[in-house]
C-alpha atoms as a PDB file:
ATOM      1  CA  UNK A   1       0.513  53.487  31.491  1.00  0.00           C
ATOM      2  CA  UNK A   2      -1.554  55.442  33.931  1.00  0.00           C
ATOM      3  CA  UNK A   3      -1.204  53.942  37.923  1.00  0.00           C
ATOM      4  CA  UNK A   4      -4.333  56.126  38.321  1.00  0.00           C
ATOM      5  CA  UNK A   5      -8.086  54.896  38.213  1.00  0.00           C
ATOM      6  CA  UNK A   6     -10.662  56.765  36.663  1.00  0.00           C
ATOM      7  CA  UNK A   7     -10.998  60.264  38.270  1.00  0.00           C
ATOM      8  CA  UNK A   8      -9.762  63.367  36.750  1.00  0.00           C
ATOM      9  CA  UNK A   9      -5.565  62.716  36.767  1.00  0.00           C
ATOM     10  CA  UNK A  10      -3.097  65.380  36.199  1.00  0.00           C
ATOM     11  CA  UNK A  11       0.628  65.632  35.326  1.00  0.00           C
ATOM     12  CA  UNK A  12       3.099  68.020  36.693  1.00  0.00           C
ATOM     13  CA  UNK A  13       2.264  70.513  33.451  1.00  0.00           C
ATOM     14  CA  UNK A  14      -1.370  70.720  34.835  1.00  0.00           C
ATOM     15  CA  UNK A  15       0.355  72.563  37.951  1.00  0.00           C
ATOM     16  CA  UNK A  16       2.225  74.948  35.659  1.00  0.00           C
ATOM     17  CA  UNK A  17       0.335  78.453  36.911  1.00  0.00           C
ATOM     18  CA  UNK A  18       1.313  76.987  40.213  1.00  0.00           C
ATOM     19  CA  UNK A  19       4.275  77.221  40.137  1.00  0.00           C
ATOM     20  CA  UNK A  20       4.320  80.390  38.449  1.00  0.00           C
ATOM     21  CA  UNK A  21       2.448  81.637  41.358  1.00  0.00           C
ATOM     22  CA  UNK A  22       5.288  80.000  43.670  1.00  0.00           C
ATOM     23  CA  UNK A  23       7.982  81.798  41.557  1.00  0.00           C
ATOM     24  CA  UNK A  24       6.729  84.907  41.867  1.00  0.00           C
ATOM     25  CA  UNK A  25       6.338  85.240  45.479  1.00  0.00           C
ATOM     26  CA  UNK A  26       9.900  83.722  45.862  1.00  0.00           C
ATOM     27  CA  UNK A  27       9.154  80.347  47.141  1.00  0.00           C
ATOM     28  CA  UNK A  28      10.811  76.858  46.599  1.00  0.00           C
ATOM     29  CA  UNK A  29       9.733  73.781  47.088  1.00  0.00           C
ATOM     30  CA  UNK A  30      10.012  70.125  45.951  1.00  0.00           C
ATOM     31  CA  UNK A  31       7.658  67.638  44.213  1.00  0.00           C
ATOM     32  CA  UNK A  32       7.128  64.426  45.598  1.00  0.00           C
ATOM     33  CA  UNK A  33       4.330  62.104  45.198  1.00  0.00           C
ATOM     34  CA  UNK A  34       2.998  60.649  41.692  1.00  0.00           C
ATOM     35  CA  UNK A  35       3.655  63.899  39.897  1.00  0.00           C
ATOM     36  CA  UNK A  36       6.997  63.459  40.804  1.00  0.00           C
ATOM     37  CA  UNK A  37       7.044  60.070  39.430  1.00  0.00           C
ATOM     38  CA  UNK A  38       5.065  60.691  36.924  1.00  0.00           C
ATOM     39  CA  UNK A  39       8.599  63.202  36.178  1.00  0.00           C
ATOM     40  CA  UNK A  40      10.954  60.230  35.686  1.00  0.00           C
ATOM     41  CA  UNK A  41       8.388  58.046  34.387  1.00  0.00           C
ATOM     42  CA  UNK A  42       8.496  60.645  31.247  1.00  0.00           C
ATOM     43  CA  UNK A  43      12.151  59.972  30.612  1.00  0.00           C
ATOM     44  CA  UNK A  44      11.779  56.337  30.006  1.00  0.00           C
ATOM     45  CA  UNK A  45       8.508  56.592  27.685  1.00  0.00           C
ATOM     46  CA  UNK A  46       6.146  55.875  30.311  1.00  0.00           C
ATOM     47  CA  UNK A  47       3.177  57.595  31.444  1.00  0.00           C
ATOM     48  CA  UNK A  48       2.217  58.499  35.143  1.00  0.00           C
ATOM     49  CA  UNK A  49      -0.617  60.769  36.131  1.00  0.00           C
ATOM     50  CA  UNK A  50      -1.790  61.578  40.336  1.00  0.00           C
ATOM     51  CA  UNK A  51      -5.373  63.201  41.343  1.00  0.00           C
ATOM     52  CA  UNK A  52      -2.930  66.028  42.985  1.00  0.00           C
ATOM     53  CA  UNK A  53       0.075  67.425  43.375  1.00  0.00           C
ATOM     54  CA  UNK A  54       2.270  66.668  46.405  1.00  0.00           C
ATOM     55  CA  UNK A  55       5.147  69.560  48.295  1.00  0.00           C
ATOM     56  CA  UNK A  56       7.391  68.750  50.395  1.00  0.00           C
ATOM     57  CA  UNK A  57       8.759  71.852  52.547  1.00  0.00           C
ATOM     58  CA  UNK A  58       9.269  73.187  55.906  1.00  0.00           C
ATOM     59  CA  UNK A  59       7.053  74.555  58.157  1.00  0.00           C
ATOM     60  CA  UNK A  60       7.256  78.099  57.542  1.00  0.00           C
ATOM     61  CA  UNK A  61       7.655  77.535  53.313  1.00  0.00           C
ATOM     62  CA  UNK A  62       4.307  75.561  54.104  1.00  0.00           C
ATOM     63  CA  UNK A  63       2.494  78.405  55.402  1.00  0.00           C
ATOM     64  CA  UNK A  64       3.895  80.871  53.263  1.00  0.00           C
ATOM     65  CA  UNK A  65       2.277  78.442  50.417  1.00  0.00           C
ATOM     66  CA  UNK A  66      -0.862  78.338  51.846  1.00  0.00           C
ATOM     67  CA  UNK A  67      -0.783  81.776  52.156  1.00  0.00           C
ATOM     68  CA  UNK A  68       0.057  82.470  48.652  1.00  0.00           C
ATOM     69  CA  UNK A  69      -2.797  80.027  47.136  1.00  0.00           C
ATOM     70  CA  UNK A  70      -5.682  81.648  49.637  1.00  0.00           C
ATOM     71  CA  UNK A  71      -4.689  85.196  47.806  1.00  0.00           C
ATOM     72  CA  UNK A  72      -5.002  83.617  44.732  1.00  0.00           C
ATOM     73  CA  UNK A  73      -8.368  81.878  45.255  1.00  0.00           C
ATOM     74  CA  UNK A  74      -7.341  78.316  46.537  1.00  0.00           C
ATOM     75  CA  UNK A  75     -10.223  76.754  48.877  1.00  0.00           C
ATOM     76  CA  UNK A  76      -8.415  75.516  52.271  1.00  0.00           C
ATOM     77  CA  UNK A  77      -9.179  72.330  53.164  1.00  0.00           C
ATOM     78  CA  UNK A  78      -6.714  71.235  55.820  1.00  0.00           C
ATOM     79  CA  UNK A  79      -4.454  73.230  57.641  1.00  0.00           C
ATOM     80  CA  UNK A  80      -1.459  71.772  60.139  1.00  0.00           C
ATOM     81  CA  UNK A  81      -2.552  71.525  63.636  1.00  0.00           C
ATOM     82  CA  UNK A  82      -0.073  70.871  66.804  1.00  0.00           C
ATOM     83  CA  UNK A  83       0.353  67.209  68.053  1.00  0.00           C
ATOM     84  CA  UNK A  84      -0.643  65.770  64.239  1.00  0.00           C
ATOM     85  CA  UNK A  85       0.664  65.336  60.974  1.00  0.00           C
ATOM     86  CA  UNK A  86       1.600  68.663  59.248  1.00  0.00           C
ATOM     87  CA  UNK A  87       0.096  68.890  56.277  1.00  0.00           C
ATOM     88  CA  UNK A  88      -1.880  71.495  54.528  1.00  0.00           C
ATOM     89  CA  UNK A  89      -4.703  70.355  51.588  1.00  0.00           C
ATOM     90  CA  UNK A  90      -5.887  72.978  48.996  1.00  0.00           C
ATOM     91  CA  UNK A  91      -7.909  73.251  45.684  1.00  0.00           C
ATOM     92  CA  UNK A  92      -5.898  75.206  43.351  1.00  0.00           C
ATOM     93  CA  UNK A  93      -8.357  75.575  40.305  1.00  0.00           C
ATOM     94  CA  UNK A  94     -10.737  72.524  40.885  1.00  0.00           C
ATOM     95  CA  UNK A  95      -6.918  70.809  41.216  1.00  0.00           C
ATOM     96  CA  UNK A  96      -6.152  69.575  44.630  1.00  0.00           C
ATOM     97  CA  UNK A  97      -2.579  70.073  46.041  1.00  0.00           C
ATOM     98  CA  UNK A  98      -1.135  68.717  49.624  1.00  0.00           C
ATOM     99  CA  UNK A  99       1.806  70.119  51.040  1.00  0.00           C
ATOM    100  CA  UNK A 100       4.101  67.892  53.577  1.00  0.00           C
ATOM    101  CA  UNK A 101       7.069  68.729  55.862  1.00  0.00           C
ATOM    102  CA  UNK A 102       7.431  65.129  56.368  1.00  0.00           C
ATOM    103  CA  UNK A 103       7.036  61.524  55.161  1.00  0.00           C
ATOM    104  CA  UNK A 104       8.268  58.365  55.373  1.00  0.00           C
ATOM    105  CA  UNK A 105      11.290  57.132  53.890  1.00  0.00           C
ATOM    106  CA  UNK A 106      12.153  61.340  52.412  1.00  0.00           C
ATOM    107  CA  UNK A 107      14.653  62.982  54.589  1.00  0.00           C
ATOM    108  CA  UNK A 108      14.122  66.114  55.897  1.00  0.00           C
ATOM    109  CA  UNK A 109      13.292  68.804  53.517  1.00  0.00           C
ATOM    110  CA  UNK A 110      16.563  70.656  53.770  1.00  0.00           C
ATOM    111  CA  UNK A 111      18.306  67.316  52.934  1.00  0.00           C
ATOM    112  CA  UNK A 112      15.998  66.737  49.994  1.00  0.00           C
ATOM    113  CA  UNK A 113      16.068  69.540  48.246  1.00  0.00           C
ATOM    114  CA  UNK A 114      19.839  69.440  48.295  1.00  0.00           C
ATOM    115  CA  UNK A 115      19.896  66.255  46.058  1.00  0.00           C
ATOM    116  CA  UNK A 116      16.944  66.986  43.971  1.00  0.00           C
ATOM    117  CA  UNK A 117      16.919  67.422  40.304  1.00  0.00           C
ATOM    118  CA  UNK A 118      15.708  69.609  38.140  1.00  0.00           C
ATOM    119  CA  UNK A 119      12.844  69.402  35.592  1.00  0.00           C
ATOM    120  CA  UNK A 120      11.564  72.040  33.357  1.00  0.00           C
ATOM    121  CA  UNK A 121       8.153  72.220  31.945  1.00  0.00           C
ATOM    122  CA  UNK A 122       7.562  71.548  28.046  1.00  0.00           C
ATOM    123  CA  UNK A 123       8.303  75.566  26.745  1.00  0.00           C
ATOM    124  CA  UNK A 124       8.829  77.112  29.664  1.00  0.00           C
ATOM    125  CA  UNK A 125      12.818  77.314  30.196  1.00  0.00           C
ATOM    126  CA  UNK A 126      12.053  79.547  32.857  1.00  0.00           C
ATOM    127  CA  UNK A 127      10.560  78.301  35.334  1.00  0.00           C
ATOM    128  CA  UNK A 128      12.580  75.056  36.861  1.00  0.00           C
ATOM    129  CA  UNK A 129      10.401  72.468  38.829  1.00  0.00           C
ATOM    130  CA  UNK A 130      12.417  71.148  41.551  1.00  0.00           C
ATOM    131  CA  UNK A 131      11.759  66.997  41.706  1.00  0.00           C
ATOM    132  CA  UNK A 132      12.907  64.810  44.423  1.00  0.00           C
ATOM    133  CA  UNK A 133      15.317  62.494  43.901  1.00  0.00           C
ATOM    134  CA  UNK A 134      14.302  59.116  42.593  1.00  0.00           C
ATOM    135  CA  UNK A 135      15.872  56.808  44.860  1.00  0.00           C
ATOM    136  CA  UNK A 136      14.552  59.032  47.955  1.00  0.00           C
ATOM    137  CA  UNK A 137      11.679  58.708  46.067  1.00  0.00           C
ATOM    138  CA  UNK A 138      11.602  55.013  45.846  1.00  0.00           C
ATOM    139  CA  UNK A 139      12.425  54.543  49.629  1.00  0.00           C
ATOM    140  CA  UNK A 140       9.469  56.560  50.453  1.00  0.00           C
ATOM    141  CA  UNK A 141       7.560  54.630  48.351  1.00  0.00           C
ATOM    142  CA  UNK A 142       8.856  51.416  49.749  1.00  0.00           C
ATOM    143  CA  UNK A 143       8.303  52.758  53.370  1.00  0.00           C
ATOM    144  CA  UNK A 144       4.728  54.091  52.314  1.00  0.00           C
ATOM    145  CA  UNK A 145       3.575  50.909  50.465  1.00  0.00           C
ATOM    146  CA  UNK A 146       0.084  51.663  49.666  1.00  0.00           C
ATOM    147  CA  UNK A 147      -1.012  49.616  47.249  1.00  0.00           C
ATOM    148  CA  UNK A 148      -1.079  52.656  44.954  1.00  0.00           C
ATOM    149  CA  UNK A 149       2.397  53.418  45.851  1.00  0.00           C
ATOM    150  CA  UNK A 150       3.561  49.717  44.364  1.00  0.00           C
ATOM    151  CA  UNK A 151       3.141  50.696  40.827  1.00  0.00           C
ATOM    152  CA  UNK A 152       5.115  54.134  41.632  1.00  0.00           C
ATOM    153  CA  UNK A 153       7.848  52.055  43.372  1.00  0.00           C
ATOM    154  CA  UNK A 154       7.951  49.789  40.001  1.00  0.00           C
ATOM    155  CA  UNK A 155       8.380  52.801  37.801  1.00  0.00           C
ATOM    156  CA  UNK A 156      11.281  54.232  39.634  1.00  0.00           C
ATOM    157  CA  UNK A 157      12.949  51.114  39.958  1.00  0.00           C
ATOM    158  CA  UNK A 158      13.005  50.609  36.307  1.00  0.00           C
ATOM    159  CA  UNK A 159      13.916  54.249  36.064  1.00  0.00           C
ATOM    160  CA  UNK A 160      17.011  53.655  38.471  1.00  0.00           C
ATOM    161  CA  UNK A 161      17.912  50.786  36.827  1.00  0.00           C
ATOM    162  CA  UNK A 162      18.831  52.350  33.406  1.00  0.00           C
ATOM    163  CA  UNK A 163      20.563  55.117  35.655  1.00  0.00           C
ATOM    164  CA  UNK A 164      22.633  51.846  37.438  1.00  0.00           C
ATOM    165  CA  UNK A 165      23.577  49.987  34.283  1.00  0.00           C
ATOM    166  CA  UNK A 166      24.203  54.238  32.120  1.00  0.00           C
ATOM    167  CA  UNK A 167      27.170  54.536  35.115  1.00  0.00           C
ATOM    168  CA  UNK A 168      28.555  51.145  34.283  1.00  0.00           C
ATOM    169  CA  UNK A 169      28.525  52.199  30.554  1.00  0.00           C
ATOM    170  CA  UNK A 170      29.925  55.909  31.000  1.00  0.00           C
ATOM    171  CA  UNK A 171      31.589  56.842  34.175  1.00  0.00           C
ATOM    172  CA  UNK A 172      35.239  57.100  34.705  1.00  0.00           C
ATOM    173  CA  UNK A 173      35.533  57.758  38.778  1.00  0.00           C
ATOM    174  CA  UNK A 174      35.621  53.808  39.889  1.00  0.00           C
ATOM    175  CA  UNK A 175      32.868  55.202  42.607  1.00  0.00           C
ATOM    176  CA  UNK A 176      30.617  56.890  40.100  1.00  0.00           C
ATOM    177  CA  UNK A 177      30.032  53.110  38.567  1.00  0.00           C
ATOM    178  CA  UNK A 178      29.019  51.997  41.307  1.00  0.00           C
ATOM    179  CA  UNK A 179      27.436  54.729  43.110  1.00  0.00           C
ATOM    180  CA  UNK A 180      23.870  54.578  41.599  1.00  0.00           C
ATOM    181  CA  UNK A 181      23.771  50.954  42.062  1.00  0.00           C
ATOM    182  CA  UNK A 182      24.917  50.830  45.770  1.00  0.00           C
ATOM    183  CA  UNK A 183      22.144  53.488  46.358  1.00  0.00           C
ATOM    184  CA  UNK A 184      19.765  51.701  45.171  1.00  0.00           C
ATOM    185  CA  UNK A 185      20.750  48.787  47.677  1.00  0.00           C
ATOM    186  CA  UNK A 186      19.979  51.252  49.996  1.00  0.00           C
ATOM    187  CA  UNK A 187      17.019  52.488  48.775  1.00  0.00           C
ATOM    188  CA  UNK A 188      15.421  48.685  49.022  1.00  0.00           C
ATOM    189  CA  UNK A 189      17.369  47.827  51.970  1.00  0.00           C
ATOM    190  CA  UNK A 190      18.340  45.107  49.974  1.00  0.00           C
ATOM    191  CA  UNK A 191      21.488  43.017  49.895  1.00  0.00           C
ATOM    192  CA  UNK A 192      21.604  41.675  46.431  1.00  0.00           C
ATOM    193  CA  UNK A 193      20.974  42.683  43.333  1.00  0.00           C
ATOM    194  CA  UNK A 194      17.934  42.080  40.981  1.00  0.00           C
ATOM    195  CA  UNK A 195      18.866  39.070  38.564  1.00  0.00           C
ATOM    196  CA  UNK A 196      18.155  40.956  35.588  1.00  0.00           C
ATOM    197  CA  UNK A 197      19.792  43.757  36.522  1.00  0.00           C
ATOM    198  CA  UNK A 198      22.523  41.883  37.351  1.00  0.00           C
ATOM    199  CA  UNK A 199      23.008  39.786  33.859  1.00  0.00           C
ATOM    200  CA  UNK A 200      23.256  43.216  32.587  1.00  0.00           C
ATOM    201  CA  UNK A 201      25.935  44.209  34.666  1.00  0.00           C
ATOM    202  CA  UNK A 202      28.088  41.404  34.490  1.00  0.00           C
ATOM    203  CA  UNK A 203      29.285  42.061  30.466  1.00  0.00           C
ATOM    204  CA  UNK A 204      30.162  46.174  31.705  1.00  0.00           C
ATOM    205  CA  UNK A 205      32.832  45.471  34.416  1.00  0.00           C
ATOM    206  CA  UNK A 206      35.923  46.916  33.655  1.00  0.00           C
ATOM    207  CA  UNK A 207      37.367  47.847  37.102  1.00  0.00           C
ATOM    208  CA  UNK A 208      38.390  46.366  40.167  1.00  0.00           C
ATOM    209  CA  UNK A 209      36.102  47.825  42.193  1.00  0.00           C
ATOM    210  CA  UNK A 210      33.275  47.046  39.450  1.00  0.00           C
ATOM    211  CA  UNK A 211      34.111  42.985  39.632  1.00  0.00           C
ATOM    212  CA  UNK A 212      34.622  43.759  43.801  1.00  0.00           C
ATOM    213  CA  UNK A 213      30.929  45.112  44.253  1.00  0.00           C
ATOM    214  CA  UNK A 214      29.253  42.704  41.546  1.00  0.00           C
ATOM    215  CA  UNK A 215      30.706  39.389  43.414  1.00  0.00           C
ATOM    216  CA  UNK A 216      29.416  41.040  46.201  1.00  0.00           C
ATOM    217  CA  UNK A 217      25.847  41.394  45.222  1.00  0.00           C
ATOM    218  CA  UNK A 218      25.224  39.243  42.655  1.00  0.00           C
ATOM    219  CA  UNK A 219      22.384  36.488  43.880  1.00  0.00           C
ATOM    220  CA  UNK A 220      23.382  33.463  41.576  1.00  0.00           C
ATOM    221  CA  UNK A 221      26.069  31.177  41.170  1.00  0.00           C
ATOM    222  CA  UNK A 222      26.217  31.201  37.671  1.00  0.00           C
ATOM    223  CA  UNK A 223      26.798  34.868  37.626  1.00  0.00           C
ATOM    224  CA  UNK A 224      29.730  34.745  39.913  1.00  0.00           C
ATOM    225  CA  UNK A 225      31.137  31.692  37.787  1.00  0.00           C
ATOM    226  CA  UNK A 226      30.691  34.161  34.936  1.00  0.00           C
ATOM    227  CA  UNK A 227      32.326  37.046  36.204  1.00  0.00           C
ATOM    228  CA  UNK A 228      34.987  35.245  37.336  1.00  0.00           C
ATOM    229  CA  UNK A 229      35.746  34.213  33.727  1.00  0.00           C
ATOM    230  CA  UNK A 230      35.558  37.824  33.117  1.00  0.00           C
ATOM    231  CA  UNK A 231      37.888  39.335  35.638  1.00  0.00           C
ATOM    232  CA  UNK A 232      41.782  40.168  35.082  1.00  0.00           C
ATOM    233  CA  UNK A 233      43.899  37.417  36.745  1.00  0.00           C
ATOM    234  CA  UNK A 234      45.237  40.180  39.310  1.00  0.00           C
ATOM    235  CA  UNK A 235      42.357  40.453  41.211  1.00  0.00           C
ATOM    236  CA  UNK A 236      40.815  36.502  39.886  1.00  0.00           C
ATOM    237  CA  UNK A 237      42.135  35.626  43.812  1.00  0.00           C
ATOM    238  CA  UNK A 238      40.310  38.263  46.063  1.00  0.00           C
ATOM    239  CA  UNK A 239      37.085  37.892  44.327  1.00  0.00           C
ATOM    240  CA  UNK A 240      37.144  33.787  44.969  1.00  0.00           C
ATOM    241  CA  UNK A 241      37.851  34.681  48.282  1.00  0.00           C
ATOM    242  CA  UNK A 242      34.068  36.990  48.102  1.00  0.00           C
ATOM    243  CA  UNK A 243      32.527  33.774  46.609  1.00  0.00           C
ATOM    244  CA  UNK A 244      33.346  31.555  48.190  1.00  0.00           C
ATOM    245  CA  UNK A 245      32.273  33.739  51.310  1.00  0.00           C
ATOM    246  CA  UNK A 246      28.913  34.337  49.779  1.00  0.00           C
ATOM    247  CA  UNK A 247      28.015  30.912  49.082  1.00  0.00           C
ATOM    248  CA  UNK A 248      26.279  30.884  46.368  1.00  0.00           C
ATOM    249  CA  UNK A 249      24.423  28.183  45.180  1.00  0.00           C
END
């Protein structure tokens, strides 16, 4: 699927002699925006292109950017100016690019880049693409909520999701299970889980603190019923004592 309408869209290969250019002159930054989903999107068979490529950076890594694209032919659009937002716009090779040092929902660059991941372009092992991470991602989208931003957010959920229900199926460390999930609470500023997501939780419980956070934030009756039936009679007591807190119809 494409969450783009009909002008010229672009993925993050499209940006590759970008970021060539960024390598060379020593400078890092991180992808945000609907490249960046258009990143995860990849790894779950989906397709997401953006008219342009957002960066996220500091101040000085921003102009350092822009300095680096005017050498190399970009036309300047935008530059930061005091008392406003601080962004610079650029056409890189009839491709527009926007570079950010904030936005709602990210944290600060610093913090960002930090937890980021790493993507590399199709043949080119050498020359790692840092991404932002997908549930910063998705709270920024959340926060942002343009109505071209609601399709991103949907992506990234159901990327998360299979990242959620993976620790479930894999991870040893009791908090690793039930890290991604918890962060993706977070990431919604929800308090419950999604149904669906939850039904395909339930059967992958095999800790205490697995059945502990799923009675938690489970949002039916049923499913609490059904993990109860699920749980080890040692901890059968403390989790009636979370539903029957909840009350869940």
């Amino acid at each position: 699927m494409s969450t783009e309408g009909e002008e010229k869209t672009h993925s993050l290969v499209d940006f590759g002699g970008f970021f060539e250019l960024l390598t060379r002159e020593g400078i890092e930054s991180l992808v945000i925006g609907g490249c960046a989903v258009g990143a995860y999107a990849h790894l779950i068979g989906e397709t997401v292109l953006s008219r342009d490529l957002d960066l996220f950076t500091d101040h000085s890594t921003l102009e350092r950017i822009v300095d680096a694209a005017r050498r190399d032919g970009a036309r300047i659009r935008k530059l930061p100016r005091p008392r406003s937002i601080q962004v610079a716009v650029f056409d890189w090779r009839e491709k527009e690019i926007n570079v950010l040092t904030a936005s709602v929902g990210l944290p600060g660059p610093a913090t960002a880049a930090r937890v980021a991941r790493e993507f590399l372009l199709p043949g080119r092992c050498d020359l790692p693409i840092l991404v932002a991470d997908p549930f910063d991602l998705l709270a920024n989208k959340l926060s942002v909520d343009r109505p071209k931003d609601r399709p991103h957010a949907l992506v990234l959920r159901r990327f998360i999701e299979e990242e959620v229900v993976e620790a479930f199926v894999s991870a040893v460390d009791p908090r690793a299970r039930i890290a991604p999930a918890r962060r993706l609470l977070a990431a919604t500023r929800a308090r419950m889980l999604d149904e669906a997501l939850s039904d395909r939780l339930l059967p992958l419980a095999r800790t205490a603190p697995d059945f502990r956070f799923l009675m938690d934030c489970i949002p039916l009756a049923r499913q609490a019923e059904a993990l109860l039936a699920l749980a080890p009679p040692a901890i059968a007591d403390d989790l009636g004592t979370i539903r029957k807190r909840r009350r869940l119809k």
